[in-house]
C-alpha atoms as a PDB file:
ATOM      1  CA  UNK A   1     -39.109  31.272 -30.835  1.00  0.00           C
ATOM      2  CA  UNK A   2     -41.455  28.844 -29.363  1.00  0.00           C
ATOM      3  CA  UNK A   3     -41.754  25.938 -27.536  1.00  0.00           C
ATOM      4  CA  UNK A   4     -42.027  22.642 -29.328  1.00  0.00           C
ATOM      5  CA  UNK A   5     -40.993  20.202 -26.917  1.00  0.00           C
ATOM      6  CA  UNK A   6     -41.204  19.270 -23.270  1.00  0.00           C
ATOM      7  CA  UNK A   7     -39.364  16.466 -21.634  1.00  0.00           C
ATOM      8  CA  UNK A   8     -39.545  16.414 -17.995  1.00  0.00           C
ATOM      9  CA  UNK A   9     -36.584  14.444 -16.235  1.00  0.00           C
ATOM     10  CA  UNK A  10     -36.513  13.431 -12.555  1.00  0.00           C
ATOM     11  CA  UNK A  11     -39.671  14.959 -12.443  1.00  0.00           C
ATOM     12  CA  UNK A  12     -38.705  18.470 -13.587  1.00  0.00           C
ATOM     13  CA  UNK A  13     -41.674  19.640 -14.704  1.00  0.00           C
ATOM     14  CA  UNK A  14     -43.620  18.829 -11.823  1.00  0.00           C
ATOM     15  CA  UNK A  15     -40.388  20.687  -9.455  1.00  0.00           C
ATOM     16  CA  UNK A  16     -40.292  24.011 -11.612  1.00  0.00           C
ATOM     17  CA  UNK A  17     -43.950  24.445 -12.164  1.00  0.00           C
ATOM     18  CA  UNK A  18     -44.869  23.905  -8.273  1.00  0.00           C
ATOM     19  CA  UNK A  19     -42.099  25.183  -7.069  1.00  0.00           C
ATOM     20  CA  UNK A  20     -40.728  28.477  -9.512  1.00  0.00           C
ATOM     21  CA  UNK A  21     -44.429  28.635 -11.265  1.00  0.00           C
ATOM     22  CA  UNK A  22     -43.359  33.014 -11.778  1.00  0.00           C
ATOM     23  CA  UNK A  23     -40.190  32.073 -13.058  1.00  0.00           C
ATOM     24  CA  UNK A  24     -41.199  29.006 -15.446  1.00  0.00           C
ATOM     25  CA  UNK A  25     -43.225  32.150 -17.012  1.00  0.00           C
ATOM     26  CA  UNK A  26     -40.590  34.335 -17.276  1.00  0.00           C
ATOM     27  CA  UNK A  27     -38.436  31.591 -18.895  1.00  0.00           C
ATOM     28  CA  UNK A  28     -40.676  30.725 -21.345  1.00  0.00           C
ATOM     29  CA  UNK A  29     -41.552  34.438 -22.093  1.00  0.00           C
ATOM     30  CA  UNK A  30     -37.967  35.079 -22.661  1.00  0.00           C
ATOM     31  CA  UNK A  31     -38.226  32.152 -25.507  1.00  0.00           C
ATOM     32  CA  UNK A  32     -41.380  33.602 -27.258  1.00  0.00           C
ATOM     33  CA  UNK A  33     -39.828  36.959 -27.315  1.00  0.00           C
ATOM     34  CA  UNK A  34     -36.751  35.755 -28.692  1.00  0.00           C
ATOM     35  CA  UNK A  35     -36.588  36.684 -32.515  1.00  0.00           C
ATOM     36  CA  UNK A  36     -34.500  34.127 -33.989  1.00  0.00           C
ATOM     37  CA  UNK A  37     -34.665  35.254 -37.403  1.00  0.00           C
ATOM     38  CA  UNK A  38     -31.882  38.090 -36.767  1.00  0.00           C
ATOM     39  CA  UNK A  39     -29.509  35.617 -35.588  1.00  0.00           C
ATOM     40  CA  UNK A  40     -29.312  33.867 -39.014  1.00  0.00           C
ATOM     41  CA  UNK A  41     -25.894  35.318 -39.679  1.00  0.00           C
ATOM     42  CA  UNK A  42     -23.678  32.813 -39.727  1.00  0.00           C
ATOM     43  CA  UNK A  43     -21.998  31.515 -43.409  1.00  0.00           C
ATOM     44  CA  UNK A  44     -21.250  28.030 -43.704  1.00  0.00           C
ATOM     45  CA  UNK A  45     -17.515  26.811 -44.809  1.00  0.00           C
ATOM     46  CA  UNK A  46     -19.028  23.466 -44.150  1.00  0.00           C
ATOM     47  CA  UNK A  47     -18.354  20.791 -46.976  1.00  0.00           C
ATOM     48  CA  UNK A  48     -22.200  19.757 -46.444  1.00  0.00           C
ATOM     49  CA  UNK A  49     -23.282  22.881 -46.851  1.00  0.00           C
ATOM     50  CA  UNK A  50     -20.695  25.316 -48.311  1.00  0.00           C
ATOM     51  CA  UNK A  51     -22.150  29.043 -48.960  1.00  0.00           C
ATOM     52  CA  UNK A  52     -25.508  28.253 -46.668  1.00  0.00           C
ATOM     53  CA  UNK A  53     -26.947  30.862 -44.040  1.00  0.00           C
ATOM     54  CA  UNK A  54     -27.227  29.456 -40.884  1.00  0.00           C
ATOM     55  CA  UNK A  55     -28.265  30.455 -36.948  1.00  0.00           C
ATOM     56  CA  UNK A  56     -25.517  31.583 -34.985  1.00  0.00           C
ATOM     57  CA  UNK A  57     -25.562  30.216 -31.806  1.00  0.00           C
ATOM     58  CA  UNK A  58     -23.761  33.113 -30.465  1.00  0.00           C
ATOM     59  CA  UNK A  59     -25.886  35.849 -31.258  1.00  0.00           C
ATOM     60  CA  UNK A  60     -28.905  33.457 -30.190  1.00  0.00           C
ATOM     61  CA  UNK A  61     -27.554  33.401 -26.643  1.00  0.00           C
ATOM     62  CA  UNK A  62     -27.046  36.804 -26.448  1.00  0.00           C
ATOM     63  CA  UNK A  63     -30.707  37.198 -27.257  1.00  0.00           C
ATOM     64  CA  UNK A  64     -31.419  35.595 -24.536  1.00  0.00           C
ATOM     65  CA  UNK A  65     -29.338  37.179 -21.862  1.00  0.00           C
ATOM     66  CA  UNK A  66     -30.974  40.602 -23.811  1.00  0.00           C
ATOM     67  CA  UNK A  67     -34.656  39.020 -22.162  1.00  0.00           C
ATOM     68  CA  UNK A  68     -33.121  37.350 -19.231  1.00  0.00           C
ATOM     69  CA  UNK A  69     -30.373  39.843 -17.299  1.00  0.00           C
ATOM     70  CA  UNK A  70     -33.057  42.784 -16.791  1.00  0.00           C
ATOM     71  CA  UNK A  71     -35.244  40.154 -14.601  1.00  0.00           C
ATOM     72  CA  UNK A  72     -32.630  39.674 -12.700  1.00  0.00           C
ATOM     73  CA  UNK A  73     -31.081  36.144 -14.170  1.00  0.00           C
ATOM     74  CA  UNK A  74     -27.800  36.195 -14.306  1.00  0.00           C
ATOM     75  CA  UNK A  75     -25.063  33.471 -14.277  1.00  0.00           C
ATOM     76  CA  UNK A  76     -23.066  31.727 -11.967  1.00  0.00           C
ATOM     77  CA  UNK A  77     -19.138  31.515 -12.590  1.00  0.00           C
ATOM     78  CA  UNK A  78     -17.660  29.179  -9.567  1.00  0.00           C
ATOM     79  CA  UNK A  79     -13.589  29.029  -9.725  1.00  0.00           C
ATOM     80  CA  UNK A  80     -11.918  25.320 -10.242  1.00  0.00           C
ATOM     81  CA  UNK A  81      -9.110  24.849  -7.520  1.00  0.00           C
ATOM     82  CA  UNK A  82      -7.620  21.703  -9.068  1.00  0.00           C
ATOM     83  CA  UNK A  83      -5.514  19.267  -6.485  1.00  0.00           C
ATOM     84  CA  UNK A  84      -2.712  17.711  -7.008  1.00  0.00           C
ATOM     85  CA  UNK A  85      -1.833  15.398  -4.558  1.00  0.00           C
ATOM     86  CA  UNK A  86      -3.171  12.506  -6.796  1.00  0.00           C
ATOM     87  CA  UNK A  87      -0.037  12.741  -9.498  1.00  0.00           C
ATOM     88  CA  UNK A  88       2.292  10.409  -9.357  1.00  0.00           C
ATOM     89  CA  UNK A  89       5.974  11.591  -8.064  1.00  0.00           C
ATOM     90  CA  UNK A  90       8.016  13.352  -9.373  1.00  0.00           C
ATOM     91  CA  UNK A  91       5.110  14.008 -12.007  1.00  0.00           C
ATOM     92  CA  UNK A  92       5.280  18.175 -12.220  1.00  0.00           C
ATOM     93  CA  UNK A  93       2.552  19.919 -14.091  1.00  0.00           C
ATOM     94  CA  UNK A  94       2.723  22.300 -16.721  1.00  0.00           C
ATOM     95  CA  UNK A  95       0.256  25.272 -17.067  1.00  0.00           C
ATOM     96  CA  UNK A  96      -1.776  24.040 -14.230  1.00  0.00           C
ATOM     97  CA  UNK A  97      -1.592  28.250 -12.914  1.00  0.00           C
ATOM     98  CA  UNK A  98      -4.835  28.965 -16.114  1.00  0.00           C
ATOM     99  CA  UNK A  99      -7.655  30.169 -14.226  1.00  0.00           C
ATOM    100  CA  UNK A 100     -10.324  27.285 -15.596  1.00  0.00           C
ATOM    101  CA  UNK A 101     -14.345  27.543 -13.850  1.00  0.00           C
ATOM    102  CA  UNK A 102     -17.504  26.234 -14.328  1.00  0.00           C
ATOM    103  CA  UNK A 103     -20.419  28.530 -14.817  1.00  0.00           C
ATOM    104  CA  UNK A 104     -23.851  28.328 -15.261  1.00  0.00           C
ATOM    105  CA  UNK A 105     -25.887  30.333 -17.847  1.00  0.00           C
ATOM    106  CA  UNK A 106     -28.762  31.555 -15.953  1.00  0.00           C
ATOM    107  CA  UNK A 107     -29.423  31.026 -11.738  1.00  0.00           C
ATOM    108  CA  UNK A 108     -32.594  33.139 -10.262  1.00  0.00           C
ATOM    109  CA  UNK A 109     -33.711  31.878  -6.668  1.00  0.00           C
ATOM    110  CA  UNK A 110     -32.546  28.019  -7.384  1.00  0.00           C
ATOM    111  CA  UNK A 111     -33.405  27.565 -10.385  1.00  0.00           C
ATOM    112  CA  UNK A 112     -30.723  27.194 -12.895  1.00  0.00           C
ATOM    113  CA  UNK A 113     -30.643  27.655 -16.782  1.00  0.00           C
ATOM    114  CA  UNK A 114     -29.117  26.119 -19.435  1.00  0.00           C
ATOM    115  CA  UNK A 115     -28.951  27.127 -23.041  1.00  0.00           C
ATOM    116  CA  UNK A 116     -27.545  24.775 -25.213  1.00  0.00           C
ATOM    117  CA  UNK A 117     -26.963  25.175 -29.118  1.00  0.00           C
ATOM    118  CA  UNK A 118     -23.745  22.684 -28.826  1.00  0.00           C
ATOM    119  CA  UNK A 119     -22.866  19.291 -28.809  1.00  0.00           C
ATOM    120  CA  UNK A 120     -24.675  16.518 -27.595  1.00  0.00           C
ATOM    121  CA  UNK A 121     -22.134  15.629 -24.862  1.00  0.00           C
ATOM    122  CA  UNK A 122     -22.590  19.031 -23.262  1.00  0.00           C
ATOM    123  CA  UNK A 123     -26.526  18.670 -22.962  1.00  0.00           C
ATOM    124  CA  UNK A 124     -25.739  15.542 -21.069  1.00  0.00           C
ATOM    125  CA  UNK A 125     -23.043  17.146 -19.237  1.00  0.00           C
ATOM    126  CA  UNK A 126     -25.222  20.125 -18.199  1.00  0.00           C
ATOM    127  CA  UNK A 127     -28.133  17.730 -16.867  1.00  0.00           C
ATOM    128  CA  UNK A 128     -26.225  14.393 -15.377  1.00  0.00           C
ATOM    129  CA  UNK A 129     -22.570  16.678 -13.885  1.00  0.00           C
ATOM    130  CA  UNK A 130     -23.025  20.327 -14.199  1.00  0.00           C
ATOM    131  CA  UNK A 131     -26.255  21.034 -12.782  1.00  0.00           C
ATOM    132  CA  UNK A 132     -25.448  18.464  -9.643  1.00  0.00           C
ATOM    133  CA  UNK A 133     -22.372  19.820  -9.157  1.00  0.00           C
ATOM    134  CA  UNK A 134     -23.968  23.656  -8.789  1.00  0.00           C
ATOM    135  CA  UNK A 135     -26.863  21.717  -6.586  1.00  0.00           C
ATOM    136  CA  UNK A 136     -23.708  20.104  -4.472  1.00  0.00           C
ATOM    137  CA  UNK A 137     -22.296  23.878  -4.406  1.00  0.00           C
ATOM    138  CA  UNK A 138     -26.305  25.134  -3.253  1.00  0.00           C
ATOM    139  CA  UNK A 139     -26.173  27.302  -6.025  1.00  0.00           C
ATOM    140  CA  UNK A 140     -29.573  26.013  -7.698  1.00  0.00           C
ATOM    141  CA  UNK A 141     -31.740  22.379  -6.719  1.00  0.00           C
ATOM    142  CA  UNK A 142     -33.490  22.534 -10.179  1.00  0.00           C
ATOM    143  CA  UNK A 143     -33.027  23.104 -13.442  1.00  0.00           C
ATOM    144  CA  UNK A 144     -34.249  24.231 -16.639  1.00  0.00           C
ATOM    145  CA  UNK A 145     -32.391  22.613 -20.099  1.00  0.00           C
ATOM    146  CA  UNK A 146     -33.088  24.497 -23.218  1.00  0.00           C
ATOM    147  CA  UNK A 147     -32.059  22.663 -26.849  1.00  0.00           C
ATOM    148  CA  UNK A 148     -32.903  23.102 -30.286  1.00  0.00           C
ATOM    149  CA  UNK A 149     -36.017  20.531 -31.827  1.00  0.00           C
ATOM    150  CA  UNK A 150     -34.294  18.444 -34.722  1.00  0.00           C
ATOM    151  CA  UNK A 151     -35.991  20.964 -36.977  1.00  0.00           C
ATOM    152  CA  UNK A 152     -33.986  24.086 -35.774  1.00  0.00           C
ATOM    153  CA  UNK A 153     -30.929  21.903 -35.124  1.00  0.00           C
ATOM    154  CA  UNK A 154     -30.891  21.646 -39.135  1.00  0.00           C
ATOM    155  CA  UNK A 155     -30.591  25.169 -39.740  1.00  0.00           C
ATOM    156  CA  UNK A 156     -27.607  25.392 -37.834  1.00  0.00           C
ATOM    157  CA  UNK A 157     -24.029  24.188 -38.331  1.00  0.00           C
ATOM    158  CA  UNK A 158     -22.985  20.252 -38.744  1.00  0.00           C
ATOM    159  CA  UNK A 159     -22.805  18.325 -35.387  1.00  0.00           C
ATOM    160  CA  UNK A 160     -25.331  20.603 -32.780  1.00  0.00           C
ATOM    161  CA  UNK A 161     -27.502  18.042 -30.714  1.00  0.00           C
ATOM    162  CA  UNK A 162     -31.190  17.977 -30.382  1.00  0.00           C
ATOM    163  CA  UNK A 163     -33.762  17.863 -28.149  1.00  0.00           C
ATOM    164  CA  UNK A 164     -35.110  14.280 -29.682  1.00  0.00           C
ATOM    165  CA  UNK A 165     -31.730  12.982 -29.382  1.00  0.00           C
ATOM    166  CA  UNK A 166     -31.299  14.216 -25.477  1.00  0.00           C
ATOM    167  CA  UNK A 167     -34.519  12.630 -24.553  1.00  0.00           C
ATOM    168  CA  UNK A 168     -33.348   9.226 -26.221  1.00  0.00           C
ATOM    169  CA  UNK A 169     -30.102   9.575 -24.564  1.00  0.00           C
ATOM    170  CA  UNK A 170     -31.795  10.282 -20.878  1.00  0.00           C
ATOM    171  CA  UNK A 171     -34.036   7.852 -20.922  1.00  0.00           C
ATOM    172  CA  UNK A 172     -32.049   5.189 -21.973  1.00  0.00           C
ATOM    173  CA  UNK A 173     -29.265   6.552 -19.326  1.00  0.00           C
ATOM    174  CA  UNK A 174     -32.092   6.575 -16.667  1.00  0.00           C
ATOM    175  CA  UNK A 175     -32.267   8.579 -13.098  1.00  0.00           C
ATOM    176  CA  UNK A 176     -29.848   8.224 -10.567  1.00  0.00           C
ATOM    177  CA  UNK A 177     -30.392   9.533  -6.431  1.00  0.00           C
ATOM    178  CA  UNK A 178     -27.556  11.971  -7.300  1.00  0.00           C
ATOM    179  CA  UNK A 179     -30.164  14.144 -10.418  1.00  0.00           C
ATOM    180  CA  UNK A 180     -31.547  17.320 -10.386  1.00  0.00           C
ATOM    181  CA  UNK A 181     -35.179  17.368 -11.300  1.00  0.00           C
ATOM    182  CA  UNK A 182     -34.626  18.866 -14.773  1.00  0.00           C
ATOM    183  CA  UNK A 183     -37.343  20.504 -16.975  1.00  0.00           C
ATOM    184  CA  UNK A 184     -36.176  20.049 -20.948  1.00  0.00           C
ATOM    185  CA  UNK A 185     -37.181  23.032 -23.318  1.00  0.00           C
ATOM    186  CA  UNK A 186     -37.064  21.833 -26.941  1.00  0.00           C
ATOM    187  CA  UNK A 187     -37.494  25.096 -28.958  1.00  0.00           C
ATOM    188  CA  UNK A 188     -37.665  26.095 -32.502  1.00  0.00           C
ATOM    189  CA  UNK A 189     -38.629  29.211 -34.843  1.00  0.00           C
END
């Protein structure tokens, strides 16, 4: 795969390349080694595109963790204790005893990772919640973000964001004293 866009937010790039410069390298070797072309696996049911071969974002990730786990990246699974002293009395919860977490793709040092071949709301999540929330738990202080480009995006199934779209939605959402400095990855094939 290879790198086709870079979007640095809160300063991101600056933060990763002065401060992680070996691991920025190791990141984006693990994205030029990746070979996406296996991962084209997945058959469409979609009514826009019934019959079509598409990328599998599942076998795509595990690509990466293939280039990733041997350097010593691995991720970060932190356990969700939920309260409930705000419910209302008498209010009793049902299946509140599931064992839910938060986890983070890839932490080396603290730098975090993020791979994401979803949904636009998670790409937003990971940068403006998750990634503070692993800072606030001293897990990581930057991050990395890693989308699709538009291009690859199409090759994949109905409804996965895109880098071109994250950037709009960023920089019209702005920075807030609570970000992580955030490098963005746009890749594609």
């Amino acid at each position: 795969m290879n790198i086709a866009g870079v979007y640095s937010f809160n300063d991101g790039e600056k933060v990763v390349s002065d401060k992680y410069p070996k691991l920025l390298i190791e990141i984006k070797d693990a994205i030029h080694a990746v070979d996406a072309s296996v991962c084209m696996t997945k058959h469409s049911s979609e009514k826009t595109m019934p019959g079509q071969l598409l990328y599998s974002p599942v076998e795509l990730n595990k690509l990466f963790k293939t280039q990733l786990n041997p350097l010593g990246w691995g991720s970060v699974r932190v356990k969700c204790d939920y309260r409930t002293d705000y419910y209302v009395k008498n209010y009793k919860p049902k299946n509140l005893g599931r064992s839910a977490f938060r986890e983070m793709d890839f932490v080396k040092e603290k730098l975090g990772v993020e791979i994401q071949f979803g949904k636009y709301a998670f790409m937003v999540y990971n940068v403006a919640a998750k990634m503070t929330i692993f800072r606030n738990l001293s897990y990581i202080d930057t991050g990395i973000e890693i989308v699709p480009v538009k291009a690859l995006a199409n090759k994949m199934s109905t409804g996965v964001s895109y880098f071109e779209q994250f950037v709009w939605d960023l920089e019209k959402r702005g920075i807030s004293n609570i970000d992580v400095p955030v490098l963005i990855l746009g890749i594609d094939t």
